[in-house]
PDB file of N, CA and C in Angstrom:
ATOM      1  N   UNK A   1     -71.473  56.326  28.571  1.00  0.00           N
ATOM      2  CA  UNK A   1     -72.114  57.579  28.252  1.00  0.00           C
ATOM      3  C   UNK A   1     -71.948  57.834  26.754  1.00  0.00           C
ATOM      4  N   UNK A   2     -73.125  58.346  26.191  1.00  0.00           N
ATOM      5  CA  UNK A   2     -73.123  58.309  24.842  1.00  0.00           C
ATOM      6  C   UNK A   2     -71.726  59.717  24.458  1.00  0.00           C
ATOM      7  N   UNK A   3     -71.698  59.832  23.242  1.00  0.00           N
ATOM      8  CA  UNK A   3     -71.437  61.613  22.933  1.00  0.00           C
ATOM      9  C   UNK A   3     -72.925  62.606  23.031  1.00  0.00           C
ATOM     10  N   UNK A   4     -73.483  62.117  22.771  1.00  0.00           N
ATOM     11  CA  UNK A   4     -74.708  63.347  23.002  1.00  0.00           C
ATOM     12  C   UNK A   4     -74.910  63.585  24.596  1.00  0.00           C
ATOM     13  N   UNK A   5     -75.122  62.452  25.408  1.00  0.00           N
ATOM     14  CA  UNK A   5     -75.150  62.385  27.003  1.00  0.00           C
ATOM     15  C   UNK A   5     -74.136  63.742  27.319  1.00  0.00           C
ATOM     16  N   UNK A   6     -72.925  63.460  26.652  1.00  0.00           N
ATOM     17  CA  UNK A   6     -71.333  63.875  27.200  1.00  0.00           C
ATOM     18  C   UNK A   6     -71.905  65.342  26.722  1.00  0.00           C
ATOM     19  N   UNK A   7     -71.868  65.717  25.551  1.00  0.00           N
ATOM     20  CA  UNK A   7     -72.664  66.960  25.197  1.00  0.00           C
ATOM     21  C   UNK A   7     -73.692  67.795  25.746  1.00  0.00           C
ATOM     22  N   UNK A   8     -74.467  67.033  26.386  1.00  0.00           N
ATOM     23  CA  UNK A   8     -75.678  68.124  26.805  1.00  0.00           C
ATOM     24  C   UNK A   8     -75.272  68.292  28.086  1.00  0.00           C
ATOM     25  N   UNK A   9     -74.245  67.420  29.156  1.00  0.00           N
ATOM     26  CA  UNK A   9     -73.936  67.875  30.477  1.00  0.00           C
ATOM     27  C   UNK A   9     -72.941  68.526  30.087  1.00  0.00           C
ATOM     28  N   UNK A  10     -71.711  69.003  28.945  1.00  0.00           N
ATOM     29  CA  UNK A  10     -71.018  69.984  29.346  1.00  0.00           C
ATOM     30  C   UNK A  10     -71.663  71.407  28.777  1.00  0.00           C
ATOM     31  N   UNK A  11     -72.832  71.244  27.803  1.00  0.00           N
ATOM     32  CA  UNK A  11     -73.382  72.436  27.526  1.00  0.00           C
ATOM     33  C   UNK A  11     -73.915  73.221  29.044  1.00  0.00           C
ATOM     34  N   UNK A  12     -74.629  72.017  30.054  1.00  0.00           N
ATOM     35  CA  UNK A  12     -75.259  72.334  31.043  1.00  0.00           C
ATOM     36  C   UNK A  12     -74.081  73.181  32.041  1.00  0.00           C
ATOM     37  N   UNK A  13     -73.627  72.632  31.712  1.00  0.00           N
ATOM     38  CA  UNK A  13     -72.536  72.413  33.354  1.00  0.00           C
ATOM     39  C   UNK A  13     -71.313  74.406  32.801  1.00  0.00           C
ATOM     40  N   UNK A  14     -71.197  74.338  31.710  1.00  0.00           N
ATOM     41  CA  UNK A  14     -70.740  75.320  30.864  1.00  0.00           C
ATOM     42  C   UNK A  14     -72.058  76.991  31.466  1.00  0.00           C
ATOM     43  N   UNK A  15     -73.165  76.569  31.664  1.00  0.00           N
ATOM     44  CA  UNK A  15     -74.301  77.804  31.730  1.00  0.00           C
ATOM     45  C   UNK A  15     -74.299  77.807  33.332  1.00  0.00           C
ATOM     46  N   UNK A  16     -73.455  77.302  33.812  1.00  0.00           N
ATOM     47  CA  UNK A  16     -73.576  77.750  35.383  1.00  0.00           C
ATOM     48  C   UNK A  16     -72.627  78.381  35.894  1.00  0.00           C
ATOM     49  N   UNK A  17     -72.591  79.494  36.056  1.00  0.00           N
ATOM     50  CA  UNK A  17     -72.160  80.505  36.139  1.00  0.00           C
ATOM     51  C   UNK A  17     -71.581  80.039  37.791  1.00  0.00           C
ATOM     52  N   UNK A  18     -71.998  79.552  38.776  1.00  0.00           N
ATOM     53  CA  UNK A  18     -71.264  79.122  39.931  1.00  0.00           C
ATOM     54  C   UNK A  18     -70.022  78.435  39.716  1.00  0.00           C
ATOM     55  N   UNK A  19     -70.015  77.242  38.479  1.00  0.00           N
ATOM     56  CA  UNK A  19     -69.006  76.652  37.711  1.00  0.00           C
ATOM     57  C   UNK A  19     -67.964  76.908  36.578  1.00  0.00           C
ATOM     58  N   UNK A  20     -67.434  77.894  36.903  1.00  0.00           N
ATOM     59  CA  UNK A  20     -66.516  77.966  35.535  1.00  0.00           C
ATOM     60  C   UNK A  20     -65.671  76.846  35.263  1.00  0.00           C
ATOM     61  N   UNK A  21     -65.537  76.524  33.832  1.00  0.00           N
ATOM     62  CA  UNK A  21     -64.776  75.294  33.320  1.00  0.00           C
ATOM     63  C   UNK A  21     -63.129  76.066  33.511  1.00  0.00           C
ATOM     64  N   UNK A  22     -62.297  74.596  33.956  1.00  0.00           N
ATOM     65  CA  UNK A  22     -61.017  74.768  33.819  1.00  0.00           C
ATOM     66  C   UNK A  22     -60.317  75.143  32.680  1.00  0.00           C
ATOM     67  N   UNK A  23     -59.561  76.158  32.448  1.00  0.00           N
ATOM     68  CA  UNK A  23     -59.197  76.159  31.298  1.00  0.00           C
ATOM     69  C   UNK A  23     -57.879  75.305  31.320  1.00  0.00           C
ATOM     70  N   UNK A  24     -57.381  75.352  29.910  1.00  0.00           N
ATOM     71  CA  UNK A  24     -56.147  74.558  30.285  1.00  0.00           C
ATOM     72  C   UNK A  24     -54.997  75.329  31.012  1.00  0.00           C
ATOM     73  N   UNK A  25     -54.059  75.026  31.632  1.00  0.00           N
ATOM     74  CA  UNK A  25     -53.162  75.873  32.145  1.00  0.00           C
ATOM     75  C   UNK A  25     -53.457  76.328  33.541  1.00  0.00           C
ATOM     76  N   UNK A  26     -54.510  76.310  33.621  1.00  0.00           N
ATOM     77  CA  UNK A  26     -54.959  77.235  35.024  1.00  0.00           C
ATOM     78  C   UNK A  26     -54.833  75.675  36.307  1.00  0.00           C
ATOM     79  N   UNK A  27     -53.771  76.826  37.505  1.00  0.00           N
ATOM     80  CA  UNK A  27     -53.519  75.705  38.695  1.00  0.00           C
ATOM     81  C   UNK A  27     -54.417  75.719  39.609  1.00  0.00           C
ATOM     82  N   UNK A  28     -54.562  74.333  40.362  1.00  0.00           N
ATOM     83  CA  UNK A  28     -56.177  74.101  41.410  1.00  0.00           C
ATOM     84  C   UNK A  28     -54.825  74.213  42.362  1.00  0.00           C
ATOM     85  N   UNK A  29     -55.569  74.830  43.423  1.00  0.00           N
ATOM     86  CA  UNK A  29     -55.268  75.138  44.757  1.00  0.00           C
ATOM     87  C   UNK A  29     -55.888  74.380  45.894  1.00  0.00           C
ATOM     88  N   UNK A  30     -54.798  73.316  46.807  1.00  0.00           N
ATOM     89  CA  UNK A  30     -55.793  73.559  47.919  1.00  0.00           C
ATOM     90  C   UNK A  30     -55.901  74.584  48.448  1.00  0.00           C
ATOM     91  N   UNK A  31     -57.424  74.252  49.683  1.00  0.00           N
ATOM     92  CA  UNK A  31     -57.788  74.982  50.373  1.00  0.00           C
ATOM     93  C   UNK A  31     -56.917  75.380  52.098  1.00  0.00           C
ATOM     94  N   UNK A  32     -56.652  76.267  51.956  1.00  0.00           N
ATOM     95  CA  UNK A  32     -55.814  76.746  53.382  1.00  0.00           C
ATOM     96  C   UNK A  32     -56.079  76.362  54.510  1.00  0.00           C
ATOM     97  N   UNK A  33     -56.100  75.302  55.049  1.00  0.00           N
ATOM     98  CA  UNK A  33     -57.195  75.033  56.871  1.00  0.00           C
ATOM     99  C   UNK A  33     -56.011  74.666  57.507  1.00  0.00           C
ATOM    100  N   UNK A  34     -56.198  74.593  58.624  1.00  0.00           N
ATOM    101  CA  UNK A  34     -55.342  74.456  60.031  1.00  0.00           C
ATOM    102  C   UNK A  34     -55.079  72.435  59.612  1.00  0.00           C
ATOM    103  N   UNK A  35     -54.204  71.877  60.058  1.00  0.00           N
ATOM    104  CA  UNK A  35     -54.472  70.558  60.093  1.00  0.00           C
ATOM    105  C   UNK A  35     -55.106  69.751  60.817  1.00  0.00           C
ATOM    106  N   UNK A  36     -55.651  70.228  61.621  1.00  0.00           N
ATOM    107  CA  UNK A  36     -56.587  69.799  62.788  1.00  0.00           C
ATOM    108  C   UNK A  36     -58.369  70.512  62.435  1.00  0.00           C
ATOM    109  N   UNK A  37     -58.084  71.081  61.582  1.00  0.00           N
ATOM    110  CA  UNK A  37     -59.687  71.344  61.729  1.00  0.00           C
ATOM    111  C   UNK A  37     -60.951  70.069  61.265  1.00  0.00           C
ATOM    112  N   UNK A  38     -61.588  70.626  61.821  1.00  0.00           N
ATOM    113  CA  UNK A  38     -62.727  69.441  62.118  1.00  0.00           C
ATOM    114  C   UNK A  38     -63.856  70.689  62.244  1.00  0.00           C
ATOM    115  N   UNK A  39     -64.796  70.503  61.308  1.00  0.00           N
ATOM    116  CA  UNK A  39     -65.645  71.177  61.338  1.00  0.00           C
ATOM    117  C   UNK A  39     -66.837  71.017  62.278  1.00  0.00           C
ATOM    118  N   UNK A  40     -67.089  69.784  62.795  1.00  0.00           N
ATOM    119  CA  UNK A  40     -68.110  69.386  63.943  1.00  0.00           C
ATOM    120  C   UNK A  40     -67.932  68.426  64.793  1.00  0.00           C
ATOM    121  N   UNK A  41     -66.525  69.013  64.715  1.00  0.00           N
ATOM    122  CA  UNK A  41     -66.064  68.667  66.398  1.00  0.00           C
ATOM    123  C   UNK A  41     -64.987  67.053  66.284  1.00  0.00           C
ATOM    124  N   UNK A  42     -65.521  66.206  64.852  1.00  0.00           N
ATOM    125  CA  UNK A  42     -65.388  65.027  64.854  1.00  0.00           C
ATOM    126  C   UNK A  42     -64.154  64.692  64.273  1.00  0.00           C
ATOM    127  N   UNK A  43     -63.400  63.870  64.103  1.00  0.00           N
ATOM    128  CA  UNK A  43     -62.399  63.561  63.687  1.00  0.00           C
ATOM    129  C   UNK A  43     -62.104  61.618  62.999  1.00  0.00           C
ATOM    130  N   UNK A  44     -61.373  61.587  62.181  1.00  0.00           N
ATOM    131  CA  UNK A  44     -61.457  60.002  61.863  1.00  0.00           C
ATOM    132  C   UNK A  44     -60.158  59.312  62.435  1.00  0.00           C
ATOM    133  N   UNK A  45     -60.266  57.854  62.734  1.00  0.00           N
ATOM    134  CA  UNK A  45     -59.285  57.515  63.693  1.00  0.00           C
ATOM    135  C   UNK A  45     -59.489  56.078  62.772  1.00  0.00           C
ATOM    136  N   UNK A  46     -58.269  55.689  62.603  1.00  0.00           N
ATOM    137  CA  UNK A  46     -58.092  54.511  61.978  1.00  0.00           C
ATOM    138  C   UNK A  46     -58.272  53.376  63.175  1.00  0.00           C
ATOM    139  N   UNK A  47     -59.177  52.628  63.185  1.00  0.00           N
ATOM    140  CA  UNK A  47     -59.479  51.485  64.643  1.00  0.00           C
ATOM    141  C   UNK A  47     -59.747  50.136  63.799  1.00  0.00           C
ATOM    142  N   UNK A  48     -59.221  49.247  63.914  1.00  0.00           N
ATOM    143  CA  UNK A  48     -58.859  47.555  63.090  1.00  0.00           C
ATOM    144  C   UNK A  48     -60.561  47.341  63.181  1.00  0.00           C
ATOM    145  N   UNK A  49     -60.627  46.580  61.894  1.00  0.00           N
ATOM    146  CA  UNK A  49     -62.296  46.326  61.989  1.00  0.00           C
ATOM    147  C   UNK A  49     -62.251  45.017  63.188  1.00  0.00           C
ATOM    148  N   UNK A  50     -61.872  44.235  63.306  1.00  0.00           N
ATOM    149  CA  UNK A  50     -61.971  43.788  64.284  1.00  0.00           C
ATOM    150  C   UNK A  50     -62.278  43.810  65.534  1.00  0.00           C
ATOM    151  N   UNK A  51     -61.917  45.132  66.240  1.00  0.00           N
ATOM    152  CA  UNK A  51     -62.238  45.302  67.182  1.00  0.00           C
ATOM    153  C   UNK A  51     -63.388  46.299  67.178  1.00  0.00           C
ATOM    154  N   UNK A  52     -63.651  47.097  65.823  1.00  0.00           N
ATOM    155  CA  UNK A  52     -64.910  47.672  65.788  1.00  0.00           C
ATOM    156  C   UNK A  52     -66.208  46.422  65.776  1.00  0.00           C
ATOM    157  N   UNK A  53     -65.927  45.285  65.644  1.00  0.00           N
ATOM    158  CA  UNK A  53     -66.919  44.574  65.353  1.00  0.00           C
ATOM    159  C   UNK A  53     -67.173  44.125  66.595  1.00  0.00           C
ATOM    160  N   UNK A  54     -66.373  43.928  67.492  1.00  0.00           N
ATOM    161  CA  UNK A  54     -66.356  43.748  69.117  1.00  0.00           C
ATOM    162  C   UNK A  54     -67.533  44.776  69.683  1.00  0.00           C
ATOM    163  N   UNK A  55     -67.246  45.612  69.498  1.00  0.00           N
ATOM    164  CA  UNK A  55     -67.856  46.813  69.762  1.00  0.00           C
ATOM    165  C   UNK A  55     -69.229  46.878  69.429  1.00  0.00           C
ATOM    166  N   UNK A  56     -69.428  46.381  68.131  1.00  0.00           N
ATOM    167  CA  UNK A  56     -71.010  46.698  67.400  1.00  0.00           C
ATOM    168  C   UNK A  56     -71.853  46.007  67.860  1.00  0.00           C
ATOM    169  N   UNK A  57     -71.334  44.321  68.269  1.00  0.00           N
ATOM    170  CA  UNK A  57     -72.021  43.067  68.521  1.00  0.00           C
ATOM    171  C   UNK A  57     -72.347  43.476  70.022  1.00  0.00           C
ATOM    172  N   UNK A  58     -71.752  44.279  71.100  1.00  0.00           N
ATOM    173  CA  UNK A  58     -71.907  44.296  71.975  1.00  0.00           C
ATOM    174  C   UNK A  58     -73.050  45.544  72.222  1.00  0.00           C
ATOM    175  N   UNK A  59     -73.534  45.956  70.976  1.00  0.00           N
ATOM    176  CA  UNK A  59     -74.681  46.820  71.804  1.00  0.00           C
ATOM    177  C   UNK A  59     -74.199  48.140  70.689  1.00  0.00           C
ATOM    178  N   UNK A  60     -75.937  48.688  70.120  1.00  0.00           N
ATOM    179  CA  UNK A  60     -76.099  49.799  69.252  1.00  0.00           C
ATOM    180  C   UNK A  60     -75.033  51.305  69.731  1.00  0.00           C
ATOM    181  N   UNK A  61     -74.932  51.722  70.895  1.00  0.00           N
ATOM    182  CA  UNK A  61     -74.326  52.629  71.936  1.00  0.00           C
ATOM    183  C   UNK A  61     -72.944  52.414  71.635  1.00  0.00           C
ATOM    184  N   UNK A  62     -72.376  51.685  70.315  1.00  0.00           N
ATOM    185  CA  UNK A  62     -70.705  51.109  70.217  1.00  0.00           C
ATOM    186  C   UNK A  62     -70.100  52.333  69.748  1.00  0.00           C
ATOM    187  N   UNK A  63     -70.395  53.582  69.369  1.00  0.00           N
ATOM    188  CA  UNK A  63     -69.640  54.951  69.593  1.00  0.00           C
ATOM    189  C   UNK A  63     -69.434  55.222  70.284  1.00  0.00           C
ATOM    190  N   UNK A  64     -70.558  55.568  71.139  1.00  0.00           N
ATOM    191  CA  UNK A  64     -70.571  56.133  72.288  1.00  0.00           C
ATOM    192  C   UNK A  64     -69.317  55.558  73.350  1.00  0.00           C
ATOM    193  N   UNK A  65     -68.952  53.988  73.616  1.00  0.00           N
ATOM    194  CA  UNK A  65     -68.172  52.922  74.367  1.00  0.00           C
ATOM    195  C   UNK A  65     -66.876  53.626  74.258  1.00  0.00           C
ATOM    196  N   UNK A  66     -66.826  53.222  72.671  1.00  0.00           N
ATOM    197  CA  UNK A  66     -65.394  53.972  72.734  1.00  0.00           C
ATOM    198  C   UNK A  66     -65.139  55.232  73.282  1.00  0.00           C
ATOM    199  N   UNK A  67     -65.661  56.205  72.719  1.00  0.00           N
ATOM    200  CA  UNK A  67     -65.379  57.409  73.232  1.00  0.00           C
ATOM    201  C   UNK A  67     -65.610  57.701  74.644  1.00  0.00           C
ATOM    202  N   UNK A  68     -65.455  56.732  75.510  1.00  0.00           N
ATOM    203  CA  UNK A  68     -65.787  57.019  77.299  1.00  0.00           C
ATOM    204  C   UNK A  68     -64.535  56.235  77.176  1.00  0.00           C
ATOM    205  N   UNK A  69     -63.948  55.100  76.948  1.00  0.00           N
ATOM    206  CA  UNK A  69     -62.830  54.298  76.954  1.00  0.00           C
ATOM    207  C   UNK A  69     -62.014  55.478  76.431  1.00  0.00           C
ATOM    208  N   UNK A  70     -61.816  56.081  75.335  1.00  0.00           N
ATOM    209  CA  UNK A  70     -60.415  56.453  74.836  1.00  0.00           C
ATOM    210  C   UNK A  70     -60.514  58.092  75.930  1.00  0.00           C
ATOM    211  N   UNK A  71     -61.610  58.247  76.321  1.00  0.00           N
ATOM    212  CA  UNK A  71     -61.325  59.654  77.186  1.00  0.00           C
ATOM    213  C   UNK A  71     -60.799  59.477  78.294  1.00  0.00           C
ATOM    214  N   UNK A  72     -61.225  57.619  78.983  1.00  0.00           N
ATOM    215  CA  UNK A  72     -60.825  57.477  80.494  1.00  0.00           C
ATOM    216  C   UNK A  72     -59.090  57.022  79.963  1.00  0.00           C
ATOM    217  N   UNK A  73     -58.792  56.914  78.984  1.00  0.00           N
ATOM    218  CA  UNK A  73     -57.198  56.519  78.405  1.00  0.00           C
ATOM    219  C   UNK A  73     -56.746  57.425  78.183  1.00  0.00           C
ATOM    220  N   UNK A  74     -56.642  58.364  77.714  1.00  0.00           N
ATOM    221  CA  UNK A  74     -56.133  59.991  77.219  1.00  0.00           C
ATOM    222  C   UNK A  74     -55.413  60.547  78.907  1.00  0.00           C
ATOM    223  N   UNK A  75     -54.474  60.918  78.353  1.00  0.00           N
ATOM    224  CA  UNK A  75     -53.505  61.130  79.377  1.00  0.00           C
ATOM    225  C   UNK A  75     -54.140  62.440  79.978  1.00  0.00           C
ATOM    226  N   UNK A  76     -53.830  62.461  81.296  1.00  0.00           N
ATOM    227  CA  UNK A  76     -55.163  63.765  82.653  1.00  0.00           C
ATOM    228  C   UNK A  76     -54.067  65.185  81.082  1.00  0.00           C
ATOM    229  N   UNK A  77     -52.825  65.534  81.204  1.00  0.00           N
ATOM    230  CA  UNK A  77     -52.550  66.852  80.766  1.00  0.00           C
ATOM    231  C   UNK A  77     -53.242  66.974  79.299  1.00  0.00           C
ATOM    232  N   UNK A  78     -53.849  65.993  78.617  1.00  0.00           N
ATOM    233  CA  UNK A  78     -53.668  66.502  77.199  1.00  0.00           C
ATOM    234  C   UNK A  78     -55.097  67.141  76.915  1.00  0.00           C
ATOM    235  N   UNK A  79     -56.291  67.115  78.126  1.00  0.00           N
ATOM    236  CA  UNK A  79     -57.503  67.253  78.526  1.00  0.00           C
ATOM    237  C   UNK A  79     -57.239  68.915  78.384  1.00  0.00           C
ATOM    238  N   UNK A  80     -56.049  69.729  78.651  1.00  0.00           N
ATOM    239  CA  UNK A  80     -55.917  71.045  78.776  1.00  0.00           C
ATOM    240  C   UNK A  80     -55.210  72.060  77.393  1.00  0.00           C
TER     241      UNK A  80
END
Protein backbone atom coordinates (compact mmCIF):
# COMPACT_ATOMS: atom_id res chain seq x y z
CA UNK A 1 0.00 0.00 0.00
CA UNK A 2 1.30 3.20 -1.12
CA UNK A 3 1.35 6.38 1.59
CA UNK A 4 -1.27 8.11 -0.37
CA UNK A 5 -3.50 4.62 -0.50
CA UNK A 6 -2.72 4.64 3.53
CA UNK A 7 -3.90 8.37 3.52
CA UNK A 8 -7.05 8.55 1.79
CA UNK A 9 -8.46 5.31 3.81
CA UNK A 10 -7.62 6.89 7.13
CA UNK A 11 -9.02 10.29 5.97
CA UNK A 12 -12.12 8.01 4.93
CA UNK A 13 -12.38 5.78 7.71
CA UNK A 14 -11.66 9.11 10.22
CA UNK A 15 -15.39 10.80 8.52
CA UNK A 16 -17.38 7.90 9.76
CA UNK A 17 -18.85 8.81 12.44
CA UNK A 18 -20.06 4.93 13.21
CA UNK A 19 -16.08 4.53 13.56
CA UNK A 20 -14.28 6.47 15.94
CA UNK A 21 -10.43 6.04 15.75
CA UNK A 22 -8.66 4.56 18.81
CA UNK A 23 -7.01 6.94 20.59
CA UNK A 24 -3.95 6.03 22.26
CA UNK A 25 -4.54 4.88 25.78
CA UNK A 26 -8.07 3.99 25.41
CA UNK A 27 -8.85 -0.01 26.55
CA UNK A 28 -10.90 -2.50 23.98
CA UNK A 29 -13.26 -4.50 25.85
CA UNK A 30 -14.61 -7.74 25.20
CA UNK A 31 -17.99 -8.24 24.61
CA UNK A 32 -20.07 -9.75 27.69
CA UNK A 33 -21.95 -13.15 26.30
CA UNK A 34 -22.78 -16.24 28.17
CA UNK A 35 -20.08 -18.96 27.04
CA UNK A 36 -22.37 -21.00 25.34
CA UNK A 37 -24.07 -18.59 23.24
CA UNK A 38 -24.61 -19.46 19.78
CA UNK A 39 -26.52 -17.17 17.98
CA UNK A 40 -28.30 -19.73 15.46
CA UNK A 41 -28.49 -22.43 17.30
CA UNK A 42 -25.00 -23.76 15.85
CA UNK A 43 -21.95 -24.45 17.50
CA UNK A 44 -18.20 -25.56 16.26
CA UNK A 45 -16.87 -28.96 17.24
CA UNK A 46 -13.40 -29.85 16.51
CA UNK A 47 -13.97 -33.47 14.33
CA UNK A 48 -10.32 -34.96 12.69
CA UNK A 49 -10.49 -34.22 8.95
CA UNK A 50 -10.30 -37.61 8.41
CA UNK A 51 -13.21 -38.73 9.43
CA UNK A 52 -14.99 -35.63 8.04
CA UNK A 53 -13.80 -36.87 4.74
CA UNK A 54 -15.48 -40.31 5.49
CA UNK A 55 -18.44 -38.52 5.80
CA UNK A 56 -18.32 -36.19 2.62
CA UNK A 57 -17.35 -39.13 0.20
CA UNK A 58 -20.27 -40.93 1.50
CA UNK A 59 -22.98 -38.61 0.31
CA UNK A 60 -23.78 -34.52 0.09
CA UNK A 61 -26.38 -35.07 3.45
CA UNK A 62 -22.65 -35.52 5.51
CA UNK A 63 -24.04 -32.82 8.17
CA UNK A 64 -26.93 -33.87 8.42
CA UNK A 65 -25.23 -37.96 9.30
CA UNK A 66 -23.49 -36.66 11.90
CA UNK A 67 -25.86 -34.83 13.66
CA UNK A 68 -28.45 -38.01 13.84
CA UNK A 69 -25.21 -40.10 15.00
CA UNK A 70 -23.99 -37.66 17.74
CA UNK A 71 -27.85 -37.17 18.92
CA UNK A 72 -28.46 -41.11 18.88
CA UNK A 73 -24.82 -40.93 21.16
CA UNK A 74 -25.63 -38.05 23.54
CA UNK A 75 -26.47 -39.47 26.73
CA UNK A 76 -30.95 -39.87 27.16
CA UNK A 77 -30.34 -37.04 30.56
CA UNK A 78 -28.35 -34.39 28.80
CA UNK A 79 -31.47 -34.10 26.11
CA UNK A 80 -33.15 -32.19 29.34
Amino acid sequence: MTQQEDAAITAEALEDPDNPPIEDGDRLVPLERPFDFVPDGRASVRIDRDVIERFRRAGDDWEERINTILRKAAPADAAE
